[in-house]
C-alpha atoms as a PDB file:
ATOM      1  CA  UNK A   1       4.325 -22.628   3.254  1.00  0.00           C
ATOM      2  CA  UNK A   2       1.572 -21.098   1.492  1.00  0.00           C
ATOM      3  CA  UNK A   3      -0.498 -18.194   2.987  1.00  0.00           C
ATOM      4  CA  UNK A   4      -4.273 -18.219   3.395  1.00  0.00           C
ATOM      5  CA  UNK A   5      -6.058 -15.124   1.025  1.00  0.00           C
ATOM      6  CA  UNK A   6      -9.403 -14.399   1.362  1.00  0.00           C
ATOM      7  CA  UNK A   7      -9.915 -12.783  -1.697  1.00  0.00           C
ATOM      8  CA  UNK A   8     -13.152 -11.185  -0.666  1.00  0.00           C
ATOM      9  CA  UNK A   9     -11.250  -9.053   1.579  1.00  0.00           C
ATOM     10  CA  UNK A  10     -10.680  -6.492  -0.978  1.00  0.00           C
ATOM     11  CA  UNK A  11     -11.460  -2.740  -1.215  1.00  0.00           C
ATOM     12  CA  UNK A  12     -14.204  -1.806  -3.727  1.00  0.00           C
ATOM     13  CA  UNK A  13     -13.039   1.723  -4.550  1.00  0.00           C
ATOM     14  CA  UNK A  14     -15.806   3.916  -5.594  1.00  0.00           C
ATOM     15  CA  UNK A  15     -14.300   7.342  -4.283  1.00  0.00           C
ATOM     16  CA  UNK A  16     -11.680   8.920  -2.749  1.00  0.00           C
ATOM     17  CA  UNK A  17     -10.631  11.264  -0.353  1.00  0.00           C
ATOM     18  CA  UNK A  18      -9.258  14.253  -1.517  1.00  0.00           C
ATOM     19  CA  UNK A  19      -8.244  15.602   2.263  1.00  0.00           C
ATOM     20  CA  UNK A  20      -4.922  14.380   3.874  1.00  0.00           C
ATOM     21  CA  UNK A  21      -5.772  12.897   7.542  1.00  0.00           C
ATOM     22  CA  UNK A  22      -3.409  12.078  10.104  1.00  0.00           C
ATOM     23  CA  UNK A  23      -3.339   8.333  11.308  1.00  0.00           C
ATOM     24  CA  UNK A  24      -5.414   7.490  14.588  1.00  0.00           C
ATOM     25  CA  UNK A  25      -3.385   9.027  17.902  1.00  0.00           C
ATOM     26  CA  UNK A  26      -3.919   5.483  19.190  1.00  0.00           C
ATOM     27  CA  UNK A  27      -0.444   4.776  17.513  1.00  0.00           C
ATOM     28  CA  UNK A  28       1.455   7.164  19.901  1.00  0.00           C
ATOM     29  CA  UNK A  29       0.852   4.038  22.647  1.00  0.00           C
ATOM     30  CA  UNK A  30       3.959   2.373  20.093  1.00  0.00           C
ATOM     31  CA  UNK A  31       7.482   4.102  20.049  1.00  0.00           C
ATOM     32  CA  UNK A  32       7.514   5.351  16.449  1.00  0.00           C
ATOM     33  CA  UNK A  33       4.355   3.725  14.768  1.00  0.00           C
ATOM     34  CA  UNK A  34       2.662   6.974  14.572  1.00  0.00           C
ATOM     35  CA  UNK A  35       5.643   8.634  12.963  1.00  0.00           C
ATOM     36  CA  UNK A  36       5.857   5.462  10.150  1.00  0.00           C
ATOM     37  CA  UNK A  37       2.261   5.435   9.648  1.00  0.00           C
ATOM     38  CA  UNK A  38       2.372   9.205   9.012  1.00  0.00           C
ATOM     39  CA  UNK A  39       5.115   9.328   6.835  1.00  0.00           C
ATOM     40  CA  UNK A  40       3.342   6.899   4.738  1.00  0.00           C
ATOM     41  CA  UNK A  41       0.172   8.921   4.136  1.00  0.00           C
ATOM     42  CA  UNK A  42       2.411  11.836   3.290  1.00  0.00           C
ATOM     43  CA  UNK A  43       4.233   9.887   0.746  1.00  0.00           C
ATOM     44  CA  UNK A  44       1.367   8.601  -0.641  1.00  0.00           C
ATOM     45  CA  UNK A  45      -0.424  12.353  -0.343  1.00  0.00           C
ATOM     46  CA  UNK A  46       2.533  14.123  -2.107  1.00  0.00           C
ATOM     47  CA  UNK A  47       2.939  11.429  -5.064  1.00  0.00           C
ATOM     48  CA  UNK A  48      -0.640  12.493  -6.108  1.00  0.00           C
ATOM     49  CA  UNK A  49      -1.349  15.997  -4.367  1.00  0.00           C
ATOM     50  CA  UNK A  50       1.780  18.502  -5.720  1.00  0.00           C
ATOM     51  CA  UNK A  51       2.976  19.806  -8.790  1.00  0.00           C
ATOM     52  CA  UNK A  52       6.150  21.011  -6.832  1.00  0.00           C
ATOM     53  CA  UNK A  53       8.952  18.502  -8.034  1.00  0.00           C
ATOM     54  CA  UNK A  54       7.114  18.195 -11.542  1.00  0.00           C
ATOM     55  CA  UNK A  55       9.521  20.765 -13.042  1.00  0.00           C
ATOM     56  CA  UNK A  56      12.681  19.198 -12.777  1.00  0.00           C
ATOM     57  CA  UNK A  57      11.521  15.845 -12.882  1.00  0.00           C
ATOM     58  CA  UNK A  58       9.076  13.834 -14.917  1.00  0.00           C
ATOM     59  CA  UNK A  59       5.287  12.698 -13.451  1.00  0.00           C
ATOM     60  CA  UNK A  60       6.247   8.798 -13.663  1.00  0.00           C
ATOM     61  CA  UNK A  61       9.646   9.894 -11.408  1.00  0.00           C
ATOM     62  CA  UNK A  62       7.620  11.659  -9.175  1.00  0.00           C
ATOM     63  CA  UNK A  63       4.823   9.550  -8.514  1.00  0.00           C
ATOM     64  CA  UNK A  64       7.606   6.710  -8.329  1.00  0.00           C
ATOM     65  CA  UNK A  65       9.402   7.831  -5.808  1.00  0.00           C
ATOM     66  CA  UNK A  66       7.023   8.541  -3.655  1.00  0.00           C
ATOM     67  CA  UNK A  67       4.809   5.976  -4.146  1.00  0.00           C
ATOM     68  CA  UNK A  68       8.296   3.507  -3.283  1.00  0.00           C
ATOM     69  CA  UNK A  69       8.647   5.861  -0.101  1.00  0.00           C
ATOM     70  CA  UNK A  70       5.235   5.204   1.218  1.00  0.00           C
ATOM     71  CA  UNK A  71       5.303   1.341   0.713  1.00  0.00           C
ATOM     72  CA  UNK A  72       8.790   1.103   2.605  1.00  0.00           C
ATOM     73  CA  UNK A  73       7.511   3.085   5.613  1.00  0.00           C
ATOM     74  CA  UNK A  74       4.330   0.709   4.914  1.00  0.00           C
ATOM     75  CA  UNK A  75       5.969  -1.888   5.846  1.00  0.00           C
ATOM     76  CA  UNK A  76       8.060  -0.163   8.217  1.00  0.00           C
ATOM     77  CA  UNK A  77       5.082  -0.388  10.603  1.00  0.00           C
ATOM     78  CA  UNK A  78       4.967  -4.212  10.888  1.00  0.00           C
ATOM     79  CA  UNK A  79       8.843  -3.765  11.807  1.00  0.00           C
ATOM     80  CA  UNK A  80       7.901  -1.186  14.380  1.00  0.00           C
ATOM     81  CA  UNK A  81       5.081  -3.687  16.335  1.00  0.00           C
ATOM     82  CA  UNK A  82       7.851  -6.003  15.964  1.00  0.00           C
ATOM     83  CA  UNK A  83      10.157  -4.634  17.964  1.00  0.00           C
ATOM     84  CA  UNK A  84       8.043  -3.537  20.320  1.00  0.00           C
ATOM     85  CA  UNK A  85       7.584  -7.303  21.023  1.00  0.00           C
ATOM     86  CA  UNK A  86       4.037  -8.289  18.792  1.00  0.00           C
ATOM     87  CA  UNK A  87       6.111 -10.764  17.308  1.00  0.00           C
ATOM     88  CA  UNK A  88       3.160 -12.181  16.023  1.00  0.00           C
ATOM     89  CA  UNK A  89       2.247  -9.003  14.125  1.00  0.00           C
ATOM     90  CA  UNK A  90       2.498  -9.777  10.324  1.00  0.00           C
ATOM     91  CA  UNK A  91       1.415  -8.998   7.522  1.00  0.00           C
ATOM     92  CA  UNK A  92       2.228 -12.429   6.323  1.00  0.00           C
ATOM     93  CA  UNK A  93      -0.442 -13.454   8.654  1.00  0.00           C
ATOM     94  CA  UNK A  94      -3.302 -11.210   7.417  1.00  0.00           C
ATOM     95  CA  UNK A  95      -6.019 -12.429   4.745  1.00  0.00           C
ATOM     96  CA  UNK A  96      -6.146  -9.144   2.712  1.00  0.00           C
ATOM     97  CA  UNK A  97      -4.593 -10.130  -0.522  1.00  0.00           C
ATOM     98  CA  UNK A  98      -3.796  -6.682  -0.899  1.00  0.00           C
ATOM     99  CA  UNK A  99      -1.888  -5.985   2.146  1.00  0.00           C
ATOM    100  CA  UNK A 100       0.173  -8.668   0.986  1.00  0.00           C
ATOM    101  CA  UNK A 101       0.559  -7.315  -2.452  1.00  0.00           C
ATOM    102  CA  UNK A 102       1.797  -4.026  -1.151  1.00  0.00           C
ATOM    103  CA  UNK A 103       4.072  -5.899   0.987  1.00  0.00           C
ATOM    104  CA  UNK A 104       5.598  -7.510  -2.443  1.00  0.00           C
ATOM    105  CA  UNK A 105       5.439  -4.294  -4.495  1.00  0.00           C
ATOM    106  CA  UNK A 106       7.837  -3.081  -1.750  1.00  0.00           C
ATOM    107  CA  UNK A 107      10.210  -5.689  -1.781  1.00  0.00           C
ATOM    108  CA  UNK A 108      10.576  -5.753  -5.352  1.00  0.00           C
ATOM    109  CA  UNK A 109      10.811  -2.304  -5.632  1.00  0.00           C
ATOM    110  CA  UNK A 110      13.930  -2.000  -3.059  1.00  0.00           C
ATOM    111  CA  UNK A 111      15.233  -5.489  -3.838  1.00  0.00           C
ATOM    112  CA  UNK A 112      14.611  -5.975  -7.733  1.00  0.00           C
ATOM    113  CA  UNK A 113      13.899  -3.033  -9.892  1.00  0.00           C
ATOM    114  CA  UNK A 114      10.997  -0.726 -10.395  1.00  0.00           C
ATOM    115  CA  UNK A 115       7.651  -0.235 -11.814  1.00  0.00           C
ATOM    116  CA  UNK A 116       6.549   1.298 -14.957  1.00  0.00           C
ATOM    117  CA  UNK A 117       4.270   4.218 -14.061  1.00  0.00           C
ATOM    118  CA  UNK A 118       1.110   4.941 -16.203  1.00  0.00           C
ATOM    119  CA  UNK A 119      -1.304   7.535 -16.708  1.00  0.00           C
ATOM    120  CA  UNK A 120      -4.923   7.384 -17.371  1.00  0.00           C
ATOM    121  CA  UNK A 121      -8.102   9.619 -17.059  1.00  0.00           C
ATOM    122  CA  UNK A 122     -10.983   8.598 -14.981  1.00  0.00           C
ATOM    123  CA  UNK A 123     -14.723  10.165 -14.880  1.00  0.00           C
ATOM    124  CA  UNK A 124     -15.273  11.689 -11.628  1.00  0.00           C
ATOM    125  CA  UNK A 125     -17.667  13.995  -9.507  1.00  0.00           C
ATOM    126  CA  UNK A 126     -16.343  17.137  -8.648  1.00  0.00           C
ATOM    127  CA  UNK A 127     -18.301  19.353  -6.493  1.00  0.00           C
ATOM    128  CA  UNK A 128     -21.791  17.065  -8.063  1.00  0.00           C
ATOM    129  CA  UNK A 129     -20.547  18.052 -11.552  1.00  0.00           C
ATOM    130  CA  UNK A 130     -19.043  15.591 -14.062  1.00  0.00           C
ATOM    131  CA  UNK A 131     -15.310  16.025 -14.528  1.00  0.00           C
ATOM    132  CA  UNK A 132     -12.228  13.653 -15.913  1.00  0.00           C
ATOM    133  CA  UNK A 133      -9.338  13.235 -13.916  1.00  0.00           C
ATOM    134  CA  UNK A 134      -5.941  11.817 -14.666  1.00  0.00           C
ATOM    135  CA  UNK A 135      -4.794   9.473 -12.447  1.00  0.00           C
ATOM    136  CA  UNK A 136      -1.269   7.792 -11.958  1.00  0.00           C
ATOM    137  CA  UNK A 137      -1.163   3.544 -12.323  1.00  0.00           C
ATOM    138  CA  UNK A 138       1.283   0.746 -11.904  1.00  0.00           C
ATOM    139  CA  UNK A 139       1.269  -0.438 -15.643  1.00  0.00           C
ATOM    140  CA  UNK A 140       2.273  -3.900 -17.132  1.00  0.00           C
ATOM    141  CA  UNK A 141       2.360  -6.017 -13.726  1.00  0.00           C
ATOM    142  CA  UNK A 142       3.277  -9.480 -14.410  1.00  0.00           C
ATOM    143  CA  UNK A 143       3.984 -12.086 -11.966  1.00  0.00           C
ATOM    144  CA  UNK A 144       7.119 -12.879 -13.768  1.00  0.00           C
ATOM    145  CA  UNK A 145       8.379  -9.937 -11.310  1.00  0.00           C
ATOM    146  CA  UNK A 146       7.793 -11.359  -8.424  1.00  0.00           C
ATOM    147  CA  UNK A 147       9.188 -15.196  -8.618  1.00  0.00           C
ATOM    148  CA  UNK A 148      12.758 -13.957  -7.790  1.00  0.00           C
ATOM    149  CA  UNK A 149      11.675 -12.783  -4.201  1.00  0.00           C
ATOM    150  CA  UNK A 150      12.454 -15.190  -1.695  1.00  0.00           C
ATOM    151  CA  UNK A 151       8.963 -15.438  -0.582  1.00  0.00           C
ATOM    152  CA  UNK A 152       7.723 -16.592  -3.693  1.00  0.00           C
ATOM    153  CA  UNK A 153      11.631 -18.534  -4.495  1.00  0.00           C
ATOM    154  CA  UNK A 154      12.524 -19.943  -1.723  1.00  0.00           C
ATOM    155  CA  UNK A 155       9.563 -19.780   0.873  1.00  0.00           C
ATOM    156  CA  UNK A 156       6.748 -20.827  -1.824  1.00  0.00           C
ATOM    157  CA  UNK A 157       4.550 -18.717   0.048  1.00  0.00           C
ATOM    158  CA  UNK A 158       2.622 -17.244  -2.860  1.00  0.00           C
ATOM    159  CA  UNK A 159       1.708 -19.421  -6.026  1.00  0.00           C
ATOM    160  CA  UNK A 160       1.554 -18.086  -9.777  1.00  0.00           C
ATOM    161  CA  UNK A 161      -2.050 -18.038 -10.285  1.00  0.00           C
ATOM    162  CA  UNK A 162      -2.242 -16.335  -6.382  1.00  0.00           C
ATOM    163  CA  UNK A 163       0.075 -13.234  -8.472  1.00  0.00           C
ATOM    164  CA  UNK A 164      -1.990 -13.741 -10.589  1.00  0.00           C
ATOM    165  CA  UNK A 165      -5.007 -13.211  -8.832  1.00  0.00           C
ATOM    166  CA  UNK A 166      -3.451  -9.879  -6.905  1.00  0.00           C
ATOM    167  CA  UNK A 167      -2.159  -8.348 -10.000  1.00  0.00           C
ATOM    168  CA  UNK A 168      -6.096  -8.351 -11.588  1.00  0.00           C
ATOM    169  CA  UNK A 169      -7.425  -7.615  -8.475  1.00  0.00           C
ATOM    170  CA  UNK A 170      -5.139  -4.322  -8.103  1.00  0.00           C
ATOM    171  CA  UNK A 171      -5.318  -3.385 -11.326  1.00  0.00           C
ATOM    172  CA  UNK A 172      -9.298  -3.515 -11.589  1.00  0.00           C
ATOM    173  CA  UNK A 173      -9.129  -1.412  -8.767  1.00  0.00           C
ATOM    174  CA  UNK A 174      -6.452   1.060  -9.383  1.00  0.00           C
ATOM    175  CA  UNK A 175      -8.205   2.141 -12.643  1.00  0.00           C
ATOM    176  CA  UNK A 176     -11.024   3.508 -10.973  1.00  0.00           C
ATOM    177  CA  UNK A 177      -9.017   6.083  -8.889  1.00  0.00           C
ATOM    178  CA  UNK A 178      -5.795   5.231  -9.526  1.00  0.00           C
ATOM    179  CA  UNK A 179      -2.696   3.750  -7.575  1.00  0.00           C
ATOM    180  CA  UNK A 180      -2.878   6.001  -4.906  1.00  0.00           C
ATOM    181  CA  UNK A 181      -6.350   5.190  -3.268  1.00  0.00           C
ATOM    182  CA  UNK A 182      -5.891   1.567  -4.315  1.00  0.00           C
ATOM    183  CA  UNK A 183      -2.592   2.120  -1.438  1.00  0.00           C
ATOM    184  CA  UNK A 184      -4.204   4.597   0.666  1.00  0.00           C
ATOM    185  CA  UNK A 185      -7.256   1.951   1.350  1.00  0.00           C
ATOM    186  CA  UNK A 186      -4.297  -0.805   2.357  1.00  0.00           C
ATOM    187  CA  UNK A 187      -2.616   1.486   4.354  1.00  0.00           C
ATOM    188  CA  UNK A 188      -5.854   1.786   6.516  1.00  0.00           C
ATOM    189  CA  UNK A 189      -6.552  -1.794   6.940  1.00  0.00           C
ATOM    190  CA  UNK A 190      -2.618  -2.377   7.953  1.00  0.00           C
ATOM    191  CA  UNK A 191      -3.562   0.430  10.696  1.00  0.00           C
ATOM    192  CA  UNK A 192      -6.992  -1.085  11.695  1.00  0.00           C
ATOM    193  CA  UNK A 193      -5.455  -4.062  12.585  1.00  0.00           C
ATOM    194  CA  UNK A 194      -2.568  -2.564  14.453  1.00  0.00           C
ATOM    195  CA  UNK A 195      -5.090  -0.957  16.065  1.00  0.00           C
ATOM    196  CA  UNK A 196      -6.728  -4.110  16.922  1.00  0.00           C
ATOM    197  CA  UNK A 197      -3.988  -6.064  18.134  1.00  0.00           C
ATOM    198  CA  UNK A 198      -2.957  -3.109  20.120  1.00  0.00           C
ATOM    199  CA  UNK A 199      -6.574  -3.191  21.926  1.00  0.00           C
ATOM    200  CA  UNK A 200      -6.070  -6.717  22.588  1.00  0.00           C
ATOM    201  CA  UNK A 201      -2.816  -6.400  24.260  1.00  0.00           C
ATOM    202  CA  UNK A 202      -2.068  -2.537  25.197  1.00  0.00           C
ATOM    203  CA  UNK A 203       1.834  -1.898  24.838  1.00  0.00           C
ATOM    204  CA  UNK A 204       4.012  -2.562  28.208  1.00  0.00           C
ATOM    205  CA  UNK A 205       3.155   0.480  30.105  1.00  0.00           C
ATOM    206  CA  UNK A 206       0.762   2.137  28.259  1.00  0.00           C
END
Protein backbone atom coordinates (compact mmCIF):
# COMPACT_ATOMS: atom_id res chain seq x y z
CA UNK A 1 0.00 0.00 0.00
CA UNK A 2 1.43 3.19 -0.89
CA UNK A 3 2.35 5.87 1.75
CA UNK A 4 1.09 9.45 1.72
CA UNK A 5 4.35 12.19 1.27
CA UNK A 6 3.83 15.57 1.63
CA UNK A 7 6.65 16.73 -0.08
CA UNK A 8 6.47 20.20 1.35
CA UNK A 9 7.45 18.80 4.56
CA UNK A 10 11.03 19.15 3.88
CA UNK A 11 13.92 20.95 5.65
CA UNK A 12 15.29 24.03 3.81
CA UNK A 13 18.85 23.95 5.16
CA UNK A 14 20.41 27.28 5.23
CA UNK A 15 22.81 26.69 8.33
CA UNK A 16 23.93 24.50 10.71
CA UNK A 17 24.75 23.96 14.08
CA UNK A 18 28.13 23.56 14.87
CA UNK A 19 27.40 22.68 18.85
CA UNK A 20 26.45 19.04 19.83
CA UNK A 21 23.03 19.18 22.00
CA UNK A 22 21.62 16.50 23.91
CA UNK A 23 18.02 15.30 22.88
CA UNK A 24 14.99 16.82 24.96
CA UNK A 25 14.94 15.05 28.75
CA UNK A 26 11.28 14.49 27.84
CA UNK A 27 12.58 11.09 26.38
CA UNK A 28 13.68 9.75 29.85
CA UNK A 29 9.54 9.26 30.37
CA UNK A 30 10.46 6.01 27.63
CA UNK A 31 12.80 3.12 28.86
CA UNK A 32 15.77 3.70 26.54
CA UNK A 33 14.55 6.40 23.96
CA UNK A 34 16.78 8.94 25.41
CA UNK A 35 19.78 6.66 25.26
CA UNK A 36 18.87 5.78 21.20
CA UNK A 37 18.15 9.26 20.44
CA UNK A 38 21.51 10.24 21.97
CA UNK A 39 23.54 7.81 20.48
CA UNK A 40 22.29 8.99 17.24
CA UNK A 41 23.36 12.63 17.55
CA UNK A 42 26.74 11.36 18.64
CA UNK A 43 27.08 9.26 15.63
CA UNK A 44 26.05 11.75 13.51
CA UNK A 45 28.37 14.48 15.63
CA UNK A 46 31.54 12.27 15.40
CA UNK A 47 31.14 11.36 11.51
CA UNK A 48 31.58 15.16 10.89
CA UNK A 49 33.21 16.68 14.18
CA UNK A 50 36.78 14.47 14.71
CA UNK A 51 39.82 13.91 12.97
CA UNK A 52 40.56 11.06 15.56
CA UNK A 53 39.99 7.77 13.45
CA UNK A 54 41.17 9.71 10.19
CA UNK A 55 44.68 8.22 10.56
CA UNK A 56 44.15 4.74 10.22
CA UNK A 57 41.24 4.93 8.20
CA UNK A 58 40.10 6.87 5.18
CA UNK A 59 37.37 10.08 5.43
CA UNK A 60 34.66 8.10 3.22
CA UNK A 61 35.22 4.98 6.01
CA UNK A 62 34.84 7.24 8.64
CA UNK A 63 32.05 9.29 7.78
CA UNK A 64 30.45 5.82 6.65
CA UNK A 65 30.45 4.22 9.53
CA UNK A 66 29.19 6.54 11.49
CA UNK A 67 26.82 7.99 9.47
CA UNK A 68 25.34 3.90 9.17
CA UNK A 69 25.56 3.98 13.14
CA UNK A 70 23.39 6.97 13.56
CA UNK A 71 20.63 5.88 11.04
CA UNK A 72 20.35 2.33 12.81
CA UNK A 73 19.92 3.88 16.28
CA UNK A 74 17.56 6.32 14.11
CA UNK A 75 15.44 3.96 13.62
CA UNK A 76 16.07 2.26 16.73
CA UNK A 77 13.78 4.88 18.32
CA UNK A 78 10.56 3.91 16.46
CA UNK A 79 11.46 0.25 17.83
CA UNK A 80 11.84 1.68 21.29
CA UNK A 81 8.03 3.54 21.30
CA UNK A 82 7.15 0.27 19.98
CA UNK A 83 7.76 -1.70 22.61
CA UNK A 84 6.76 0.45 24.97
CA UNK A 85 3.27 -0.20 23.46
CA UNK A 86 2.75 3.09 20.74
CA UNK A 87 2.17 0.53 18.34
CA UNK A 88 0.95 3.06 16.23
CA UNK A 89 4.26 4.95 16.29
CA UNK A 90 5.80 4.78 12.73
CA UNK A 91 7.66 6.24 10.72
CA UNK A 92 5.82 4.60 7.92
CA UNK A 93 3.01 6.70 9.06
CA UNK A 94 4.69 10.16 8.99
CA UNK A 95 4.46 12.62 5.84
CA UNK A 96 8.13 13.80 5.93
CA UNK A 97 9.55 12.28 2.84
CA UNK A 98 12.70 12.50 4.48
CA UNK A 99 12.10 10.63 7.57
CA UNK A 100 11.17 8.00 5.34
CA UNK A 101 14.23 8.26 3.24
CA UNK A 102 16.45 7.89 6.24
CA UNK A 103 14.41 5.03 7.21
CA UNK A 104 15.43 3.38 3.61
CA UNK A 105 19.06 4.57 3.64
CA UNK A 106 19.16 2.41 6.81
CA UNK A 107 17.76 -0.59 5.59
CA UNK A 108 19.76 -0.69 2.61
CA UNK A 109 22.71 0.06 4.28
CA UNK A 110 22.39 -3.04 6.88
CA UNK A 111 20.40 -5.19 4.45
CA UNK A 112 21.98 -4.44 0.88
CA UNK A 113 25.30 -2.78 0.62
CA UNK A 114 26.62 0.67 1.19
CA UNK A 115 26.88 4.12 -0.04
CA UNK A 116 29.52 5.83 -1.92
CA UNK A 117 30.72 8.75 0.20
CA UNK A 118 31.61 12.14 -1.48
CA UNK A 119 33.29 15.21 -0.71
CA UNK A 120 32.55 18.68 -1.68
CA UNK A 121 33.29 22.32 -0.50
CA UNK A 122 30.56 24.65 0.41
CA UNK A 123 30.74 28.66 1.00
CA UNK A 124 30.01 29.37 4.49
CA UNK A 125 30.03 32.14 7.29
CA UNK A 126 32.40 31.68 9.84
CA UNK A 127 32.44 34.00 12.67
CA UNK A 128 30.55 36.83 9.79
CA UNK A 129 33.58 36.17 7.53
CA UNK A 130 33.41 34.24 4.24
CA UNK A 131 35.02 30.81 4.43
CA UNK A 132 34.74 27.31 2.27
CA UNK A 133 34.10 24.28 3.98
CA UNK A 134 34.30 20.68 2.89
CA UNK A 135 31.54 18.77 3.57
CA UNK A 136 30.90 14.89 3.39
CA UNK A 137 27.76 13.65 0.78
CA UNK A 138 25.98 10.50 -0.17
CA UNK A 139 27.09 10.46 -3.93
CA UNK A 140 25.44 8.65 -6.96
CA UNK A 141 21.92 7.73 -5.27
CA UNK A 142 19.80 5.95 -7.65
CA UNK A 143 16.59 4.37 -6.97
CA UNK A 144 17.80 1.28 -8.61
CA UNK A 145 19.12 0.70 -4.84
CA UNK A 146 16.26 0.66 -3.26
CA UNK A 147 13.70 -1.73 -5.39
CA UNK A 148 15.20 -4.87 -3.69
CA UNK A 149 13.87 -3.77 -0.16
CA UNK A 150 10.80 -5.37 0.69
CA UNK A 151 9.05 -2.17 1.15
CA UNK A 152 9.50 -1.07 -2.18
CA UNK A 153 9.46 -5.30 -3.55
CA UNK A 154 7.07 -6.75 -1.92
CA UNK A 155 4.98 -4.06 0.05
CA UNK A 156 4.86 -1.45 -3.02
CA UNK A 157 4.91 1.10 -0.52
CA UNK A 158 7.15 3.57 -2.32
CA UNK A 159 6.92 4.08 -6.23
CA UNK A 160 9.99 4.87 -8.64
CA UNK A 161 9.33 8.38 -9.37
CA UNK A 162 8.48 8.74 -5.21
CA UNK A 163 12.71 7.54 -5.04
CA UNK A 164 12.91 9.53 -7.27
CA UNK A 165 11.55 12.44 -5.80
CA UNK A 166 13.55 11.73 -2.24
CA UNK A 167 16.81 11.14 -3.86
CA UNK A 168 16.61 15.03 -5.55
CA UNK A 169 15.13 16.28 -2.68
CA UNK A 170 18.15 14.97 -0.36
CA UNK A 171 20.61 15.64 -2.55
CA UNK A 172 19.57 19.43 -3.21
CA UNK A 173 19.74 19.64 0.30
CA UNK A 174 22.76 17.81 1.38
CA UNK A 175 24.92 20.03 -0.90
CA UNK A 176 24.33 22.98 0.97
CA UNK A 177 25.77 21.62 4.30
CA UNK A 178 26.31 18.34 3.60
CA UNK A 179 24.91 14.82 4.71
CA UNK A 180 25.18 15.42 8.14
CA UNK A 181 22.70 18.40 8.74
CA UNK A 182 20.53 17.04 5.94
CA UNK A 183 20.29 13.82 8.94
CA UNK A 184 20.66 15.89 11.89
CA UNK A 185 17.36 18.03 10.74
CA UNK A 186 15.43 14.36 10.35
CA UNK A 187 16.60 13.23 13.42
CA UNK A 188 14.78 16.26 15.08
CA UNK A 189 11.52 15.91 13.42
CA UNK A 190 11.57 11.90 14.31
CA UNK A 191 12.04 13.38 18.04
CA UNK A 192 9.36 16.17 17.73
CA UNK A 193 6.93 13.81 16.99
CA UNK A 194 7.88 11.32 19.63
CA UNK A 195 7.58 14.06 21.61
CA UNK A 196 4.17 14.70 20.46
CA UNK A 197 2.70 11.44 20.66
CA UNK A 198 4.23 11.12 24.02
CA UNK A 199 2.20 14.43 25.14
CA UNK A 200 -0.82 12.93 23.82
CA UNK A 201 -0.60 9.77 25.68
CA UNK A 202 2.14 10.05 28.64
CA UNK A 203 3.90 6.52 29.05
CA UNK A 204 2.12 4.00 31.70
CA UNK A 205 3.26 5.52 34.86
CA UNK A 206 4.93 8.41 34.00
Amino acid sequence: MKVTLDWNDYPDIRGGDPIFRPPPESLRSVPYLYDRALSARYMLALSGGTDALKHTVSAEVHLGTFNRASLSDFVGMEEVMQNAGYKDFKILNSTSPLLHFMRLMRHYQIHLGDFSIGRHEVQVLFYGKPAEMTVGVIADLHPDQFLPLKAVSRFDTYSASDLQRMIDLFDEQQRRMGAYEVFYQGIQRLITDIEAALRRRPPTGA
